[in-house]
C-alpha atoms as a PDB file:
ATOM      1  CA  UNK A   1      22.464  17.132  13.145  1.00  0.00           C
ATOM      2  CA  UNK A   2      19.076  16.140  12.195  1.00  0.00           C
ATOM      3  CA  UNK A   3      16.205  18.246  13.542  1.00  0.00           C
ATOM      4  CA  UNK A   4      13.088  16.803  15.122  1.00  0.00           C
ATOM      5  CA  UNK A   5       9.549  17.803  13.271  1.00  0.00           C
ATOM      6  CA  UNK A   6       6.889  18.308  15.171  1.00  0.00           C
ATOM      7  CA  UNK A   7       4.002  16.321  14.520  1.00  0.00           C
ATOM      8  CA  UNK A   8       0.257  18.464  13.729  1.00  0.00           C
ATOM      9  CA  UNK A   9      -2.786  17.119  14.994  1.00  0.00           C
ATOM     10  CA  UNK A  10      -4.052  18.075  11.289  1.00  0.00           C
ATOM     11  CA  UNK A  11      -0.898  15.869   9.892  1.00  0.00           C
ATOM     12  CA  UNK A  12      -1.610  13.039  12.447  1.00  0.00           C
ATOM     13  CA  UNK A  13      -5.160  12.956  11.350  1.00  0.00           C
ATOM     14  CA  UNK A  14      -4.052  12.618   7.580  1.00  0.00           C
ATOM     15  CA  UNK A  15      -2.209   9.914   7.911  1.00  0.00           C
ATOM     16  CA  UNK A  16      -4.906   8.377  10.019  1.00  0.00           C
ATOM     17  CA  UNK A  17      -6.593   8.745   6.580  1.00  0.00           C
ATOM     18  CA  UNK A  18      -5.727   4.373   6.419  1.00  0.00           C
ATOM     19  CA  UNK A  19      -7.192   4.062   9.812  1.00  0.00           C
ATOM     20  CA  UNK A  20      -8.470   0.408   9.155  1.00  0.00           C
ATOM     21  CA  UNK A  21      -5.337  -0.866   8.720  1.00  0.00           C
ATOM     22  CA  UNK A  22      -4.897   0.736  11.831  1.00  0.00           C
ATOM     23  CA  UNK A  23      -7.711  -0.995  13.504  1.00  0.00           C
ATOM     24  CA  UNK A  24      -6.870  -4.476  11.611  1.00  0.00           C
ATOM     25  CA  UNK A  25     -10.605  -4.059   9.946  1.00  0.00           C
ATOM     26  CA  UNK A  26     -11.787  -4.160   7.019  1.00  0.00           C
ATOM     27  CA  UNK A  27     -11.436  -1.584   3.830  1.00  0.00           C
ATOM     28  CA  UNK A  28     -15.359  -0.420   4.634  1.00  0.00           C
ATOM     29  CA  UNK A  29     -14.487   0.682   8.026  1.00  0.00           C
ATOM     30  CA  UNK A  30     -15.635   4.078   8.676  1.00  0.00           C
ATOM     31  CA  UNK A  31     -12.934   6.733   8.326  1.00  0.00           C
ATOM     32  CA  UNK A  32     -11.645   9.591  10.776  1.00  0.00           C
ATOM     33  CA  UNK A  33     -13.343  12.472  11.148  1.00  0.00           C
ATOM     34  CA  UNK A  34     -11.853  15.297  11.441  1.00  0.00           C
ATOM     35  CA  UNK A  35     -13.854  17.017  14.779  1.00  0.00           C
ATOM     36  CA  UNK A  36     -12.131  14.702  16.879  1.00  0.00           C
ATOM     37  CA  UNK A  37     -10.752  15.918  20.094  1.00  0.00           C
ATOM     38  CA  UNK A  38      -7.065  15.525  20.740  1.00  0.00           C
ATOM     39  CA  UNK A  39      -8.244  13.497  24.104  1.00  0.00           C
ATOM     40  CA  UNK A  40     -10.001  11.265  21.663  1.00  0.00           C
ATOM     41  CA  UNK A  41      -7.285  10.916  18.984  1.00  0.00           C
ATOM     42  CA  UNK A  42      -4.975  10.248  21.386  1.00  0.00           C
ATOM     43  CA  UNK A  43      -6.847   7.709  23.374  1.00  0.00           C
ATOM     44  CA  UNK A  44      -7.416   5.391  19.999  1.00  0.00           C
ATOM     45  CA  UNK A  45      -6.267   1.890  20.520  1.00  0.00           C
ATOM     46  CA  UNK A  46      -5.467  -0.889  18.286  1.00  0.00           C
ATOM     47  CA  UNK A  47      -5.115  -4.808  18.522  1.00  0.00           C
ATOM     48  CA  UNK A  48      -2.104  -6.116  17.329  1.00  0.00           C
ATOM     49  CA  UNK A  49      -1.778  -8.070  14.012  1.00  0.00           C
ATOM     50  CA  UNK A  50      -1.800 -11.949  14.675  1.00  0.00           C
ATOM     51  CA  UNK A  51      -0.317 -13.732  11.687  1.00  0.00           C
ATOM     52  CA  UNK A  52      -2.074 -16.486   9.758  1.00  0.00           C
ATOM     53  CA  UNK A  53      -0.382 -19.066   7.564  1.00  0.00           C
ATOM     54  CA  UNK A  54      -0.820 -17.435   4.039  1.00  0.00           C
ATOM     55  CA  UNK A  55      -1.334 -14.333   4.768  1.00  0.00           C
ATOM     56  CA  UNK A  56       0.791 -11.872   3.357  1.00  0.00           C
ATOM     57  CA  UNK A  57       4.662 -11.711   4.544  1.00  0.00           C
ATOM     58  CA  UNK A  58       6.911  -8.879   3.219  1.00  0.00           C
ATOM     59  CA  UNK A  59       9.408  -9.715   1.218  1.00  0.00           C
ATOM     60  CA  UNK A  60      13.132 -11.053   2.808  1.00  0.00           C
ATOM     61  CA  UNK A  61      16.009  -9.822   1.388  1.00  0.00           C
ATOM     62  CA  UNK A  62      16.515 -12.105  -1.535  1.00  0.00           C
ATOM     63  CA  UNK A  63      12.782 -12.264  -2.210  1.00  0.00           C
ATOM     64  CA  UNK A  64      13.508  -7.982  -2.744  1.00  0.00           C
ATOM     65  CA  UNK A  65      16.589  -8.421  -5.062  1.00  0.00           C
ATOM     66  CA  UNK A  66      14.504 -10.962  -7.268  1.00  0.00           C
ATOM     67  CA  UNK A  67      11.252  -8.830  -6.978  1.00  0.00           C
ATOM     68  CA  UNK A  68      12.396  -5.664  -7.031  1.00  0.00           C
ATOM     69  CA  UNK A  69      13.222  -5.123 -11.265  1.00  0.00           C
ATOM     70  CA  UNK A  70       9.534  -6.985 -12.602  1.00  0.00           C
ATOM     71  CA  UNK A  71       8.367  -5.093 -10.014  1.00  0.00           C
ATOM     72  CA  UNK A  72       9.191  -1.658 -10.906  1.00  0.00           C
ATOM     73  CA  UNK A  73       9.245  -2.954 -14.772  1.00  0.00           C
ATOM     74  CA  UNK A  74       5.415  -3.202 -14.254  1.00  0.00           C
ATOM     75  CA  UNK A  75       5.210  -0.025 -12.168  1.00  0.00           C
ATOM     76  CA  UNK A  76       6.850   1.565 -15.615  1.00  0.00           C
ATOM     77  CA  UNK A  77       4.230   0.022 -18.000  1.00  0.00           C
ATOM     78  CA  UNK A  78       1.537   0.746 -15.524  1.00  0.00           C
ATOM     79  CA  UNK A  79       2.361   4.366 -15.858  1.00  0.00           C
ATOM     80  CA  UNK A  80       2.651   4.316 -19.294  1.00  0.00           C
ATOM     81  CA  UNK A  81      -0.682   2.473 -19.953  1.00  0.00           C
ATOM     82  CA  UNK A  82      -2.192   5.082 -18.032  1.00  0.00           C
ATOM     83  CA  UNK A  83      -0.638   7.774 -21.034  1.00  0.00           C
ATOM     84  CA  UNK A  84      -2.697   5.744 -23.436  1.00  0.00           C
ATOM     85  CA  UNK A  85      -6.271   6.345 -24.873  1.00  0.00           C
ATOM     86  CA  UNK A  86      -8.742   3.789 -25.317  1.00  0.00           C
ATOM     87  CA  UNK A  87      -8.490   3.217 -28.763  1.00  0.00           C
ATOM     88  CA  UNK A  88      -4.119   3.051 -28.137  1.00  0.00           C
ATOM     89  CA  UNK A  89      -4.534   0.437 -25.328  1.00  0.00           C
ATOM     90  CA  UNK A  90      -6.991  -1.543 -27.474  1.00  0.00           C
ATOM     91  CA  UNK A  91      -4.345  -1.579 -30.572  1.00  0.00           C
ATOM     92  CA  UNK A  92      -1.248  -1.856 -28.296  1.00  0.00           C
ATOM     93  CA  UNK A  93      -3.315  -5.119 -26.386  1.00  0.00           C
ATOM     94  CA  UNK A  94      -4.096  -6.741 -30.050  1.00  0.00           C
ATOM     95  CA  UNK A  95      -0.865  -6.910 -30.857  1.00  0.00           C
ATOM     96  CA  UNK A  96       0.468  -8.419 -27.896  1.00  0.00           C
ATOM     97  CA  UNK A  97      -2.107 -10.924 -27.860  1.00  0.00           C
ATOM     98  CA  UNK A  98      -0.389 -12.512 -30.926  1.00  0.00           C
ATOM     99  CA  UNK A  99       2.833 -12.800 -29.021  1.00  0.00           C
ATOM    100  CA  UNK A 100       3.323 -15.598 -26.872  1.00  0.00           C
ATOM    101  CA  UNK A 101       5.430 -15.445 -23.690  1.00  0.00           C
ATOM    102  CA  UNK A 102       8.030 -18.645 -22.985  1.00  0.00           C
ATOM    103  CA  UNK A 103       5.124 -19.740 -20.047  1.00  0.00           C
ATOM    104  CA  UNK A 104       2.936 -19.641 -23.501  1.00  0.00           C
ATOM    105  CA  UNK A 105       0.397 -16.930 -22.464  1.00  0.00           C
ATOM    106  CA  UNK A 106      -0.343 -14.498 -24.810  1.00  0.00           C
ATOM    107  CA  UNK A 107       2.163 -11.032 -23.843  1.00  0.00           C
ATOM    108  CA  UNK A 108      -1.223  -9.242 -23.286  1.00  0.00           C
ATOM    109  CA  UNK A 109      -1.895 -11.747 -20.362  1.00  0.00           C
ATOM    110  CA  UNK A 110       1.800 -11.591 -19.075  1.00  0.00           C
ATOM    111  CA  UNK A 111       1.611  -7.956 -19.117  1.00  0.00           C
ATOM    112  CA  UNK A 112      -1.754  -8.055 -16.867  1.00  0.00           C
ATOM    113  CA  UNK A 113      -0.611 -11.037 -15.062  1.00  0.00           C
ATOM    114  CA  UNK A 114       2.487  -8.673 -13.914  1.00  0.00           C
ATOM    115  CA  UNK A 115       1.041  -5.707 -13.266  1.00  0.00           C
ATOM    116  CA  UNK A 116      -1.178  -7.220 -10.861  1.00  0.00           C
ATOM    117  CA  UNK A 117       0.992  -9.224  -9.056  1.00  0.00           C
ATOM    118  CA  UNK A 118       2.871  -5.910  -8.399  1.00  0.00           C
ATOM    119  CA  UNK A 119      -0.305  -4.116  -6.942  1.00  0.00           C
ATOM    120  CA  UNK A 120      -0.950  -6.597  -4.904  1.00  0.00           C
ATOM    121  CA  UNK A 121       2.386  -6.475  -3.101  1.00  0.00           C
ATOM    122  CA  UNK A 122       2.113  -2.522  -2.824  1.00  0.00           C
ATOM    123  CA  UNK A 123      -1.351  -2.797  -1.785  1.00  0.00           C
ATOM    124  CA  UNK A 124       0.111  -4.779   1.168  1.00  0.00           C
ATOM    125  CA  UNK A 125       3.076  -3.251   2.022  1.00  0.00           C
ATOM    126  CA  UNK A 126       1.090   0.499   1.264  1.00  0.00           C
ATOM    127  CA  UNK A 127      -1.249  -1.245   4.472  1.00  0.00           C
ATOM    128  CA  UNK A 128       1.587  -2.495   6.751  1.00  0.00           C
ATOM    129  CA  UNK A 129       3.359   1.133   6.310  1.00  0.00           C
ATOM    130  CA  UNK A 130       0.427   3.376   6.468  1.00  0.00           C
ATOM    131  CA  UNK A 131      -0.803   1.277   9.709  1.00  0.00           C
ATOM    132  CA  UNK A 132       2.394   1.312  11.142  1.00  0.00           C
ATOM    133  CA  UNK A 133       3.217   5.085  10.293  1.00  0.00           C
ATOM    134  CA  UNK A 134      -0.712   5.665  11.861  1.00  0.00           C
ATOM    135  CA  UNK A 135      -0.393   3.584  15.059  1.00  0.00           C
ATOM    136  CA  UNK A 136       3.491   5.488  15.856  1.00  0.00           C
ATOM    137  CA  UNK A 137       1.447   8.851  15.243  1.00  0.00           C
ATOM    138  CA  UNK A 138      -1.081   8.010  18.519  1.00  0.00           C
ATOM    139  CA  UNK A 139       1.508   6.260  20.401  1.00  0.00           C
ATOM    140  CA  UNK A 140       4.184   9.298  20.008  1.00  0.00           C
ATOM    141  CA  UNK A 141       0.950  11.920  20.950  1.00  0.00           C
ATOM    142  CA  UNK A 142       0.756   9.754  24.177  1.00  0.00           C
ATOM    143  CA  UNK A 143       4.497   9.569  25.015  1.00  0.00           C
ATOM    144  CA  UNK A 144       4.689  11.067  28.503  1.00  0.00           C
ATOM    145  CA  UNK A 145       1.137  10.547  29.015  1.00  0.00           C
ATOM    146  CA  UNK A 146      -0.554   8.709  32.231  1.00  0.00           C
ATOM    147  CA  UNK A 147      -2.019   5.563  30.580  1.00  0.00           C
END
């Protein structure tokens, strides 16, 4: 049987460390500080996302099996890129920009081109499950509450 943790105002206040995606605002929104009351983190509010034509969607089912291998191909050169020096990553980009890939960019471009496109999904879903894991922390601190 699985036990059930109990939540720490300290923990809940961590994870409310992405509070503008809790708030639907904007990265520059001001973050959490950490004197709040529990009467105050508790009585936090939020207005539901609205979606807008292009706006970001997660990924169905067969959008995941297609995704999911680039994906975690560019999470793997990310990581090693990040092992690299300067003057390694300079050499290792020179000779990929000789190589051309079969949409005829140069592999150095591919290589970026992939990598981003694989942030940008995690940056979204990192926001839709960080605001959702935030906005389940208030509402469970309220369960039982008067309104």
């Amino acid at each position: 049987m699985k036990s059930h943790a109990t939540i720490s105002r300290r923990a809940a206040l961590g994870a409310l460390a992405s509070l503008p995606a809790v708030a639907g605002a904007t990265p520059a929104a001001p973050s959490v500080e950490p004197e709040m009351t529990d009467a105050e983190f508790m009585a936090l509010d939020w207005t539901p996302w609205e979606h807008h034509e292009g706006e970001f969607v997660p990924p169905t089912n067969q959008q995941w099996h297609d995704a999911v291998n680039p994906t975690l191909i560019s999470i793997r050169l990310a990581w090693s890129i990040m092992h690299k020096t300067k003057p390694e990553l300079i050499e290792l980009l020179g000779g990929l920009d000789k190589e051309r890939s079969a949409a005829e960019n140069t592999m150095a471009v591919e290589m970026f081109e992939r990598i981003d496109e694989a942030a940008d999904l995690i940056d979204h879903l990192h926001a839709v499950l960080h605001g959702a894991r935030s906005r389940i922390l208030i509402a469970a601190l309220n369960v039982g509450r008067a309104s």
